[in-house]
PDB file of N, CA and C in Angstrom:
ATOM      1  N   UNK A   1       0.845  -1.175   0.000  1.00  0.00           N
ATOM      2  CA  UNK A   1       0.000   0.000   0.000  1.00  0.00           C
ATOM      3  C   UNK A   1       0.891   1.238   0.000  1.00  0.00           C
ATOM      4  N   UNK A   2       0.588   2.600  -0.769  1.00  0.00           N
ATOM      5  CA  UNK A   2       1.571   3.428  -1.277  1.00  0.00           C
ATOM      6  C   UNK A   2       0.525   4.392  -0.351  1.00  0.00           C
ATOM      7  N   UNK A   3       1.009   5.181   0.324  1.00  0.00           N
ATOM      8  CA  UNK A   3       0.745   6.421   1.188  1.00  0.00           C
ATOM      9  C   UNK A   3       1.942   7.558   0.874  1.00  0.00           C
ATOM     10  N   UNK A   4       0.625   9.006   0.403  1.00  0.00           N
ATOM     11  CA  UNK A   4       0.790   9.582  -0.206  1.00  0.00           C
ATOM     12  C   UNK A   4       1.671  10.626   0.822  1.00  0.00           C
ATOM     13  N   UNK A   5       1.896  12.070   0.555  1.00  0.00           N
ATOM     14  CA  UNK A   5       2.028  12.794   1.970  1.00  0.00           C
ATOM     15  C   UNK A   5       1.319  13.609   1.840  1.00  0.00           C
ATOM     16  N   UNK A   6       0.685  13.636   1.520  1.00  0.00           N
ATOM     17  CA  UNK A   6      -0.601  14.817   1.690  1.00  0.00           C
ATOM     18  C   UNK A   6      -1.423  13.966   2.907  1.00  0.00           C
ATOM     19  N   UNK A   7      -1.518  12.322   2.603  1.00  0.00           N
ATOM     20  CA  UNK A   7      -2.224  11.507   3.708  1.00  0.00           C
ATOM     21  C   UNK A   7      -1.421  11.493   5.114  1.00  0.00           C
ATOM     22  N   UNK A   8      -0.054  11.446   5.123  1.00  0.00           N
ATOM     23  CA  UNK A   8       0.852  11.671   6.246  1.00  0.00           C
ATOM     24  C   UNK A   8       0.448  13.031   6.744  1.00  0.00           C
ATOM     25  N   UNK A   9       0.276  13.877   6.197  1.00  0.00           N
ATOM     26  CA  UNK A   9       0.100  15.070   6.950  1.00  0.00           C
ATOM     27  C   UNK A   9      -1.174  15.066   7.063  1.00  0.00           C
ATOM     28  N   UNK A  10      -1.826  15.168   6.608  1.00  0.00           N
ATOM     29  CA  UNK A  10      -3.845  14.836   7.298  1.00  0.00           C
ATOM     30  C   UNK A  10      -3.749  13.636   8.549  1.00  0.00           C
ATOM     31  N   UNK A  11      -3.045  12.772   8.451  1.00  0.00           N
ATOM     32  CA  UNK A  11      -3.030  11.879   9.797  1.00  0.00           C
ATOM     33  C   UNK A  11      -2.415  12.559  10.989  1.00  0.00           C
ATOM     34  N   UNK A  12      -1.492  13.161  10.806  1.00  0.00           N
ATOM     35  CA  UNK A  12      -0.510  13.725  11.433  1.00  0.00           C
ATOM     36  C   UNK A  12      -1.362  15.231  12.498  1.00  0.00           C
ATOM     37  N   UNK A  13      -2.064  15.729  11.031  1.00  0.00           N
ATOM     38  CA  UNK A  13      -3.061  16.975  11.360  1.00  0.00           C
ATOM     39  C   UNK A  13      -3.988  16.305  12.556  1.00  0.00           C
ATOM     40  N   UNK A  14      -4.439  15.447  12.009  1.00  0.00           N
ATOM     41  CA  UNK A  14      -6.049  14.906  12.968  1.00  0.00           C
ATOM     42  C   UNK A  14      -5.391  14.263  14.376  1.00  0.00           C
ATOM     43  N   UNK A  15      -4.405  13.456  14.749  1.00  0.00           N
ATOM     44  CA  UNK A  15      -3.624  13.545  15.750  1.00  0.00           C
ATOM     45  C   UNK A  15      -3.303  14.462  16.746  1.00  0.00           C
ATOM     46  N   UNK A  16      -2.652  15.565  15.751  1.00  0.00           N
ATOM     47  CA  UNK A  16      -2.669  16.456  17.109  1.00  0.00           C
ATOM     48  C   UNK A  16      -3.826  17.058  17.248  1.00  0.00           C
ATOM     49  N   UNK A  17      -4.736  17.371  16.414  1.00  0.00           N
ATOM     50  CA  UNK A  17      -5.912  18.137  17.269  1.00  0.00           C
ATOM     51  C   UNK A  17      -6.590  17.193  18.181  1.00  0.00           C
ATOM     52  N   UNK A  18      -6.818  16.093  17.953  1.00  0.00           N
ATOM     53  CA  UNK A  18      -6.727  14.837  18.945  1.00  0.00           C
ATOM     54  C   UNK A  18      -6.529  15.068  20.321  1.00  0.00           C
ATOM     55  N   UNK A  19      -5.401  15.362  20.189  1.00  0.00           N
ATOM     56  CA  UNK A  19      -4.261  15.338  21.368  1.00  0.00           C
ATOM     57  C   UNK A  19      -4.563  16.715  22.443  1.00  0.00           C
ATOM     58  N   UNK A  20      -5.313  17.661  21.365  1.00  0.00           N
ATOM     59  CA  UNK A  20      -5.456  19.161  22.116  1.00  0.00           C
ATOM     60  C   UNK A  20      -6.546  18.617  23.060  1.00  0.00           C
ATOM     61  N   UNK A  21      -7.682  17.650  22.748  1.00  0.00           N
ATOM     62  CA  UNK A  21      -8.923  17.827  23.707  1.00  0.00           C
ATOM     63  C   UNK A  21      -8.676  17.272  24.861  1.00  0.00           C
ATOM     64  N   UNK A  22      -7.918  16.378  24.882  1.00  0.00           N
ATOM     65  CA  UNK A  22      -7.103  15.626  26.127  1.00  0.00           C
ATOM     66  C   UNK A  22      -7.040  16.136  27.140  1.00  0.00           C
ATOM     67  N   UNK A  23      -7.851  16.090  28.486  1.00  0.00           N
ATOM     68  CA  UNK A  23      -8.216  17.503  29.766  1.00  0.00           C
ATOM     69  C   UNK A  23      -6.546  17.084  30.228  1.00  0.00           C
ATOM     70  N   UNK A  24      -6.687  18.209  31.010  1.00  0.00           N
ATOM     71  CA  UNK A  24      -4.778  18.430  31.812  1.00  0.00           C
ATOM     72  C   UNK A  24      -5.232  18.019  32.796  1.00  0.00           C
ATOM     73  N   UNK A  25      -4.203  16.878  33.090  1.00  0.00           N
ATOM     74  CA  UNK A  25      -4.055  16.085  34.850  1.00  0.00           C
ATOM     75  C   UNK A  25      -3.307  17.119  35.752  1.00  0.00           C
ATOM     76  N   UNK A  26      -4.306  17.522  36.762  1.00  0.00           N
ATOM     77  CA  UNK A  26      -4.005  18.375  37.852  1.00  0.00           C
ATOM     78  C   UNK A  26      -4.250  19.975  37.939  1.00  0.00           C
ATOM     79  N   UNK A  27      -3.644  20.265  38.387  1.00  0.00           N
ATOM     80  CA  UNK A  27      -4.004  22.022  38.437  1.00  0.00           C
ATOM     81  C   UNK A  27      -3.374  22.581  37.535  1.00  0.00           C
ATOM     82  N   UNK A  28      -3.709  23.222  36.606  1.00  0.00           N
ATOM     83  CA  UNK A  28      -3.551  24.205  35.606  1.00  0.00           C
ATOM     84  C   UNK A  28      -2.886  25.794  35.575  1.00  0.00           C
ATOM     85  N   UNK A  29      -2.791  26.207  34.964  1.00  0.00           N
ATOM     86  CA  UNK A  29      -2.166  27.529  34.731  1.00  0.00           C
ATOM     87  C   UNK A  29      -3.295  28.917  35.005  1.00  0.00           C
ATOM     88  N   UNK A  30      -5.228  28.203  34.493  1.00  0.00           N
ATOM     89  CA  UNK A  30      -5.573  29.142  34.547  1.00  0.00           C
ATOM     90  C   UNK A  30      -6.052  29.176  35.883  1.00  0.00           C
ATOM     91  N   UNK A  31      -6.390  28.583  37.243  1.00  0.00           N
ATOM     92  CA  UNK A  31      -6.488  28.465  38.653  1.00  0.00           C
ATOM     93  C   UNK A  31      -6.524  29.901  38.640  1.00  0.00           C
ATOM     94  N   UNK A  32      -7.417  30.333  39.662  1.00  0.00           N
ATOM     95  CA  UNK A  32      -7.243  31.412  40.089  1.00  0.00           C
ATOM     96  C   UNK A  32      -6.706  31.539  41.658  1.00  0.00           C
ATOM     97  N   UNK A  33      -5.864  32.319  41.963  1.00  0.00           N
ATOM     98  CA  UNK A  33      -5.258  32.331  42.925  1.00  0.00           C
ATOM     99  C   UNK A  33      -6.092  32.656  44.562  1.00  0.00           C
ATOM    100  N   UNK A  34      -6.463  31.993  45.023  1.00  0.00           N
ATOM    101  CA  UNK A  34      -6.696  31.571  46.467  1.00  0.00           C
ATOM    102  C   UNK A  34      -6.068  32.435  47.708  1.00  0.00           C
ATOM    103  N   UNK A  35      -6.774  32.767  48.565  1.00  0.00           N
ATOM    104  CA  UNK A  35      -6.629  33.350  49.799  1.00  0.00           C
ATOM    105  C   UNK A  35      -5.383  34.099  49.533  1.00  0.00           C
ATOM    106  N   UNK A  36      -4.751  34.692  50.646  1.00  0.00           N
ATOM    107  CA  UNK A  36      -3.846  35.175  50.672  1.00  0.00           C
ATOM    108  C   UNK A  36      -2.730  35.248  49.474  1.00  0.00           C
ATOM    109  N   UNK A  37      -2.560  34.456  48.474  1.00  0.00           N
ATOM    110  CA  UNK A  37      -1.601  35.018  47.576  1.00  0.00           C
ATOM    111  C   UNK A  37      -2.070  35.703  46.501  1.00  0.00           C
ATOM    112  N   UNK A  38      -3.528  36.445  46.647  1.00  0.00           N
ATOM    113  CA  UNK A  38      -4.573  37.010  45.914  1.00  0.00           C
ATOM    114  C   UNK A  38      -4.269  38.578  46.310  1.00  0.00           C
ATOM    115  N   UNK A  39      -3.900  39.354  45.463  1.00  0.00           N
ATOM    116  CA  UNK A  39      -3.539  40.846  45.560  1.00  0.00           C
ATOM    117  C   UNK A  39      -4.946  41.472  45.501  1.00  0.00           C
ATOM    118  N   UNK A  40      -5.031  42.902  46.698  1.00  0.00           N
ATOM    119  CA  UNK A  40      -6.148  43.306  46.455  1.00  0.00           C
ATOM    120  C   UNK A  40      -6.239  43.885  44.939  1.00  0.00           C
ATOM    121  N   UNK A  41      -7.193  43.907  44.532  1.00  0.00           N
ATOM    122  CA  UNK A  41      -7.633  44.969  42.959  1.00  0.00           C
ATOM    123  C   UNK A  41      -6.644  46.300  43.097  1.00  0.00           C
ATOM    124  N   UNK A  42      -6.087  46.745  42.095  1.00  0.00           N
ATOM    125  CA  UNK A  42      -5.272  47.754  41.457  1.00  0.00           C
ATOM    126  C   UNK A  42      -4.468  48.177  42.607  1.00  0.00           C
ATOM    127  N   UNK A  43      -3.858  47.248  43.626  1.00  0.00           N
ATOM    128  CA  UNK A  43      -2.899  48.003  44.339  1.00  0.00           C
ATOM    129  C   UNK A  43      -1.261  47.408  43.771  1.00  0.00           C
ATOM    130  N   UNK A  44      -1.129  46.491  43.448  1.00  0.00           N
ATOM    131  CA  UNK A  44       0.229  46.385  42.621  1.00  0.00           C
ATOM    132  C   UNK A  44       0.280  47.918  41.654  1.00  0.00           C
ATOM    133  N   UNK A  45       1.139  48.764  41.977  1.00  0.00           N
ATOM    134  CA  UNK A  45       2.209  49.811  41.170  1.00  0.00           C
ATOM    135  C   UNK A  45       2.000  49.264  39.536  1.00  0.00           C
ATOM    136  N   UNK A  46       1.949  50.019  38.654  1.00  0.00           N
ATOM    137  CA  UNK A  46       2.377  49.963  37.201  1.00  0.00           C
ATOM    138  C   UNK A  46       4.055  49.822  37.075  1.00  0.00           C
ATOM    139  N   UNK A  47       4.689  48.945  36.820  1.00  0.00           N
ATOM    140  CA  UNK A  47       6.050  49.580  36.590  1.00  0.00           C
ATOM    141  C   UNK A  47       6.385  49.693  35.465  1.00  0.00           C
ATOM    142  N   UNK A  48       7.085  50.642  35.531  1.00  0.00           N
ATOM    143  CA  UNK A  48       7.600  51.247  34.353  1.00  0.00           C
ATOM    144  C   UNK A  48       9.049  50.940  34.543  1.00  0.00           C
ATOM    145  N   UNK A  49       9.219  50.495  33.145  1.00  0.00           N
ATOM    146  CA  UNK A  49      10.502  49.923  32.270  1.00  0.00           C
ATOM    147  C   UNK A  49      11.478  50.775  32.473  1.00  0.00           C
ATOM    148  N   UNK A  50      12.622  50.679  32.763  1.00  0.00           N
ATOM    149  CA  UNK A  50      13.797  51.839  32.391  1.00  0.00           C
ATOM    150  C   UNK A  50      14.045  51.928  30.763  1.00  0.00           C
ATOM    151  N   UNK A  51      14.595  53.068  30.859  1.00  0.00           N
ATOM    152  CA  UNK A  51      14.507  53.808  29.180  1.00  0.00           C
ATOM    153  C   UNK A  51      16.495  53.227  28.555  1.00  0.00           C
ATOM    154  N   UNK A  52      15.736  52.385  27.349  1.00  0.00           N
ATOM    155  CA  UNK A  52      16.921  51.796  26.541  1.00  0.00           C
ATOM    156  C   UNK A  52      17.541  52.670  26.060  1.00  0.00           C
ATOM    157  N   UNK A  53      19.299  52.741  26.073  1.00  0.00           N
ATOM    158  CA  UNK A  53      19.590  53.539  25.856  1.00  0.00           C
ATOM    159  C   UNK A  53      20.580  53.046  24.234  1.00  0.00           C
ATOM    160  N   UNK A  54      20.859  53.603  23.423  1.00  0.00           N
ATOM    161  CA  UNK A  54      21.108  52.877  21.780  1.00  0.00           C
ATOM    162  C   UNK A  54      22.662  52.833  22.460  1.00  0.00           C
ATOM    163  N   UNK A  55      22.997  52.163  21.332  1.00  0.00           N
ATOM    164  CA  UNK A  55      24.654  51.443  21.531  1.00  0.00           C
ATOM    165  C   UNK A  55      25.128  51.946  20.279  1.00  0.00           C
ATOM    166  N   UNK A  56      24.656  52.795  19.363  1.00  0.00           N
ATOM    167  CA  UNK A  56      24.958  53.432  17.878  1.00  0.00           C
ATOM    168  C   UNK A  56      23.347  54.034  17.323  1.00  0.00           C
ATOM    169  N   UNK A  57      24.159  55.439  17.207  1.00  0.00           N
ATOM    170  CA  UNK A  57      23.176  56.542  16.645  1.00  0.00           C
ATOM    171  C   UNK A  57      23.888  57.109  15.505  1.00  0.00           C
ATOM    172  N   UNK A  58      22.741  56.768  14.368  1.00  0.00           N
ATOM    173  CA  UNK A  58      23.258  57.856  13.048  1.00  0.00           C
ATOM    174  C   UNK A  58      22.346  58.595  12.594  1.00  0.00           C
ATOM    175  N   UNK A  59      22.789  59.547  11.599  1.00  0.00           N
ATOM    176  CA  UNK A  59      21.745  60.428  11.085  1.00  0.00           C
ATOM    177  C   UNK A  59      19.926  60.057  11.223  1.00  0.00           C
ATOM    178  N   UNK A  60      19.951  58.610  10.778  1.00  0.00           N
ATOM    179  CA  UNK A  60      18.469  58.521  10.681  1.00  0.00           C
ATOM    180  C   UNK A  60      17.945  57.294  10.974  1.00  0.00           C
ATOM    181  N   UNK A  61      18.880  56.891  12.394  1.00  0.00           N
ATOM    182  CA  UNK A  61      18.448  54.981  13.343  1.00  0.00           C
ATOM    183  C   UNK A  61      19.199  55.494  14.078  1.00  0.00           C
ATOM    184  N   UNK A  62      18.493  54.919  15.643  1.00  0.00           N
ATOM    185  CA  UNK A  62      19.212  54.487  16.549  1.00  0.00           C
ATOM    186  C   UNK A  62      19.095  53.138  16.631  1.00  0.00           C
ATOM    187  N   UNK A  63      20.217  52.074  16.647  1.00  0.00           N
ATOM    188  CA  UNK A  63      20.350  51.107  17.216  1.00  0.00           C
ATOM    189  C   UNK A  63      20.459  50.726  18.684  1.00  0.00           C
ATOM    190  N   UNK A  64      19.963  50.063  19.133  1.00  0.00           N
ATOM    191  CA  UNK A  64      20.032  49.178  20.386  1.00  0.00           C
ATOM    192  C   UNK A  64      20.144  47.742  20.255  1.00  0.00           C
ATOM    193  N   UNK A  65      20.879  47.187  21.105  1.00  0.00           N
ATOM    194  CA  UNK A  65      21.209  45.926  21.400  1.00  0.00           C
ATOM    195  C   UNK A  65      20.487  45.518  22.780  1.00  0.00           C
ATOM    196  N   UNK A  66      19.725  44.112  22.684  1.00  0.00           N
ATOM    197  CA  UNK A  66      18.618  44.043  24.069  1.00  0.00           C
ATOM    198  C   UNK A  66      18.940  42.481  23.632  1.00  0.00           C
ATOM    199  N   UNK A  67      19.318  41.842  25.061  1.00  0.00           N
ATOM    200  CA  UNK A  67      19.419  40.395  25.411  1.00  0.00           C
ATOM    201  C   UNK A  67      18.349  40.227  26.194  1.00  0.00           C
ATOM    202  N   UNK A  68      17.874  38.651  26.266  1.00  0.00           N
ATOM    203  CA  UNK A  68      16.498  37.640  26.452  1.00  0.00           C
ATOM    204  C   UNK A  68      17.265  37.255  27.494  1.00  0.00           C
ATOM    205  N   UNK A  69      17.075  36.907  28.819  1.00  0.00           N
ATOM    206  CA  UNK A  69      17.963  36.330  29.572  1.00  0.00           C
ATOM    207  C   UNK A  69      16.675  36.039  30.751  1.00  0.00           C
ATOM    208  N   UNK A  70      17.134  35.473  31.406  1.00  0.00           N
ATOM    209  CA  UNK A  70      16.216  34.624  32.732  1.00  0.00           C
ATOM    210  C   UNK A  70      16.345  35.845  34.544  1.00  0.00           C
ATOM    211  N   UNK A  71      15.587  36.390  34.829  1.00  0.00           N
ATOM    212  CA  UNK A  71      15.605  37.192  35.884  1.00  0.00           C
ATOM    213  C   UNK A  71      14.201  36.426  36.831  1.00  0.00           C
ATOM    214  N   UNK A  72      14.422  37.543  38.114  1.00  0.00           N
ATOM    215  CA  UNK A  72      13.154  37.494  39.079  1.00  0.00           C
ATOM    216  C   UNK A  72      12.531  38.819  38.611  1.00  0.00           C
ATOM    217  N   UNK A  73      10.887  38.535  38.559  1.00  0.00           N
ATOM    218  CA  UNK A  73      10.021  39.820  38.849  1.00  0.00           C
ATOM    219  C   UNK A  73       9.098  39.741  39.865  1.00  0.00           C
ATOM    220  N   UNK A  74       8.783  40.728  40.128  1.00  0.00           N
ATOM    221  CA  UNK A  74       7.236  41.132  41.253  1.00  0.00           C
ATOM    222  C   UNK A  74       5.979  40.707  40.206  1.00  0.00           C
ATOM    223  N   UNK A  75       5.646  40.122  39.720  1.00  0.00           N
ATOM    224  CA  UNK A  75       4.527  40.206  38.994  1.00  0.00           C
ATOM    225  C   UNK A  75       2.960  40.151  40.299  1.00  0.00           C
ATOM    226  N   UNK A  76       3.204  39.851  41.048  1.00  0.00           N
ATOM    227  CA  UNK A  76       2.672  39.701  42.532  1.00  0.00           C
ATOM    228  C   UNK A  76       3.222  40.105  43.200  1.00  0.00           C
ATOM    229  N   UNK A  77       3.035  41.225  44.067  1.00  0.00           N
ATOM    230  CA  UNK A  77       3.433  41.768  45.149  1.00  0.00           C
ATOM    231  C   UNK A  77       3.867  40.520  46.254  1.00  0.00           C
ATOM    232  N   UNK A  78       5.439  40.788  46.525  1.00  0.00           N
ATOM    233  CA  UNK A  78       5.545  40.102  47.080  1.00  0.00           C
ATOM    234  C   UNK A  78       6.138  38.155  47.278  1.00  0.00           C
ATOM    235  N   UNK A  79       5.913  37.726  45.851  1.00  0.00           N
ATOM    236  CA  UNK A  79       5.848  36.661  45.021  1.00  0.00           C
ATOM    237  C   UNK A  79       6.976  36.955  44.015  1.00  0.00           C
ATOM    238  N   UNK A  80       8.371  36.314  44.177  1.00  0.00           N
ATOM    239  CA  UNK A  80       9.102  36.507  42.839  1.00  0.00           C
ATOM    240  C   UNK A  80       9.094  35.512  42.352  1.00  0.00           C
ATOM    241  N   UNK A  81       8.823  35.347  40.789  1.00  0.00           N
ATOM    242  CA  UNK A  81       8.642  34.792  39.585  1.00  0.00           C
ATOM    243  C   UNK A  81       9.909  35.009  39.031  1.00  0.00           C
ATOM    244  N   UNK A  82       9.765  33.896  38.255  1.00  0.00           N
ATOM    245  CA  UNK A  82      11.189  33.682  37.358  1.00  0.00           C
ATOM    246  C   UNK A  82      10.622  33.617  35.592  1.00  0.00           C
ATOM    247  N   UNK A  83      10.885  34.947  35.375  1.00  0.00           N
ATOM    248  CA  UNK A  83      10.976  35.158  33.928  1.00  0.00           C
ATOM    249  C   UNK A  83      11.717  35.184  33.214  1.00  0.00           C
ATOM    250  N   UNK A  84      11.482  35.523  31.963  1.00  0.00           N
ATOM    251  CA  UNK A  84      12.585  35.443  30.597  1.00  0.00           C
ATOM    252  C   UNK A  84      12.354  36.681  30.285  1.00  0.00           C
ATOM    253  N   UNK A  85      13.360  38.034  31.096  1.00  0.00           N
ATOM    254  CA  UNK A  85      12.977  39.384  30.323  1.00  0.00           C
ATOM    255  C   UNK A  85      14.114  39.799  29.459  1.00  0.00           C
ATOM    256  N   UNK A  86      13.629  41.178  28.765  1.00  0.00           N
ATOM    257  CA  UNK A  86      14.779  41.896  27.382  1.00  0.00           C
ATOM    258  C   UNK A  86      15.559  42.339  28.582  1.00  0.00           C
ATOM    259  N   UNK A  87      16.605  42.077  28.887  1.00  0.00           N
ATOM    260  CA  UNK A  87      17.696  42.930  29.314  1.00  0.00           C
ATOM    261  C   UNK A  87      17.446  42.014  30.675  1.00  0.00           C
ATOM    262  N   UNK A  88      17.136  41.384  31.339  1.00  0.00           N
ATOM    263  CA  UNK A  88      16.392  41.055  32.324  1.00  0.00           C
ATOM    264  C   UNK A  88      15.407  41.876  33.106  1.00  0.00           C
ATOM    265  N   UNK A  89      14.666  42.401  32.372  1.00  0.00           N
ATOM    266  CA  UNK A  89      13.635  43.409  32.482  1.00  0.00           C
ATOM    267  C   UNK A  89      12.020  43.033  31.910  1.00  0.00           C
ATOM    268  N   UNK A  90      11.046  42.733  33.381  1.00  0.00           N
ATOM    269  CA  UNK A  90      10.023  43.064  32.792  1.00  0.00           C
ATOM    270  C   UNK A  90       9.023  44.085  33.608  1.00  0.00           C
ATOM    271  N   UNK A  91       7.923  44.704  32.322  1.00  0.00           N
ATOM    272  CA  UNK A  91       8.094  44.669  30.663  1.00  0.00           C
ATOM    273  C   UNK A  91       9.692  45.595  30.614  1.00  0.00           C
ATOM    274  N   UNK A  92       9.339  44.983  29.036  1.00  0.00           N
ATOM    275  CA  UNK A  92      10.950  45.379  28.431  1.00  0.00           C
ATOM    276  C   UNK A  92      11.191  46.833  28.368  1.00  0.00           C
ATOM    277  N   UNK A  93      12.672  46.743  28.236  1.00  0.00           N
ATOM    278  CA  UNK A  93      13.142  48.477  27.981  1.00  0.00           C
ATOM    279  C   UNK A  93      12.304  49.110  27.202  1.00  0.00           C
ATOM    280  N   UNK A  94      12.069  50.170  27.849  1.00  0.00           N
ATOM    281  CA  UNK A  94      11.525  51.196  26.259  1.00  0.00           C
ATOM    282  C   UNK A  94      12.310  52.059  25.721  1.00  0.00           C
ATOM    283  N   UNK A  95      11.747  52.848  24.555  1.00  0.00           N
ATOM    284  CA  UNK A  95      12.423  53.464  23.743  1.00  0.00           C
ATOM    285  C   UNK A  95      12.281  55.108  23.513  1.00  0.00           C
ATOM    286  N   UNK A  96      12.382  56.181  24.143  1.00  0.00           N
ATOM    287  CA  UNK A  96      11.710  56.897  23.287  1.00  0.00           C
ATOM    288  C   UNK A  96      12.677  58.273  22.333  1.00  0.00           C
ATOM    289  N   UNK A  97      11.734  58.904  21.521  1.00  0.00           N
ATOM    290  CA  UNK A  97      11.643  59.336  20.245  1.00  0.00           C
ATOM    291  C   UNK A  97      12.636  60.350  20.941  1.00  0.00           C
ATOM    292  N   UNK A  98      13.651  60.530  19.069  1.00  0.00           N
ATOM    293  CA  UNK A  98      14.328  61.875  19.532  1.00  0.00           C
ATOM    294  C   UNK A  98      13.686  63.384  19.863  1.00  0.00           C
ATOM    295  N   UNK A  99      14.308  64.043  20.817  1.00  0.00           N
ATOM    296  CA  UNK A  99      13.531  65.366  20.613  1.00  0.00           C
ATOM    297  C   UNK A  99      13.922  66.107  19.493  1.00  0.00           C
ATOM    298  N   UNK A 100      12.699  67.381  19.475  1.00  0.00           N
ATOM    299  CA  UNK A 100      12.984  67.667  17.920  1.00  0.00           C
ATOM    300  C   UNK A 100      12.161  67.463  16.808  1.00  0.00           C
ATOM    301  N   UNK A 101      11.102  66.367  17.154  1.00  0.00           N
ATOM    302  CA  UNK A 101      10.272  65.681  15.567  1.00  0.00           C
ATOM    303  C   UNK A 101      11.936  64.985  15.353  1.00  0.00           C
ATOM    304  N   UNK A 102      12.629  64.030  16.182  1.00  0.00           N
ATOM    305  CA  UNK A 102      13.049  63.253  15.445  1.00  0.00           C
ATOM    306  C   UNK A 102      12.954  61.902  14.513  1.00  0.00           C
ATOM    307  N   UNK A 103      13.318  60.411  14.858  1.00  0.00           N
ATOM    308  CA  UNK A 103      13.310  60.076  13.863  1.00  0.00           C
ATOM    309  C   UNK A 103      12.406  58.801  14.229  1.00  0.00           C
ATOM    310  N   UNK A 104      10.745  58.877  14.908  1.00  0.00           N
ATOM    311  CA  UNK A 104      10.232  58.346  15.769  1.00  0.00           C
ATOM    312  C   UNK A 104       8.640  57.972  14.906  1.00  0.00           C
TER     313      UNK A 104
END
């Protein structure tokens, strides 16, 4: 029997969607967080990113260089999490526009 690949990939397709309905053994990601490690409503701070600073400026780009690297954040008051931020920063560095109407 000669199997085509258009049929390998339709088997392949119907498999994994298969595989998506499959319920998750145990507690999940979307849980909502329980007693005490439950922050009241809007009292966690906004933080704000420190401002990226370019590593090469010309007439009409600034470049910056920003590494992915593994840090702790507050994402919960109180609770440090281990993320993957730009610079080890989350949210990531920002950027802003030259003064002037520069090149933004």
């Amino acid at each position: 029997m000669r199997v085509s690949r258009r049929g390998v990939l339709t088997l392949a397709g119907a498999a994994t969607l298969a595989g998506c309905t499959r319920p998750v053994d145990g507690p999940g990601t979307g849980e909502l967080l329980a007693g005490e490690l439950r922050p009241e409503r809007f009292q966690a701070k906004l933080p704000i990113p420190p401002v990226a600073r370019p590593v090469k400026v010309t007439a009409d780009t600034d470049h910056y260089l920003v590494t992915q690297r593994v840090a702790q954040a507050e994402l919960i008051p109180g609770i440090k999490t281990e993320i993957w931020g730009y610079d080890g920063v989350f949210p990531v560095p920002r950027s802003e526009p030259a003064r002037g109407g520069g090149r933004w």
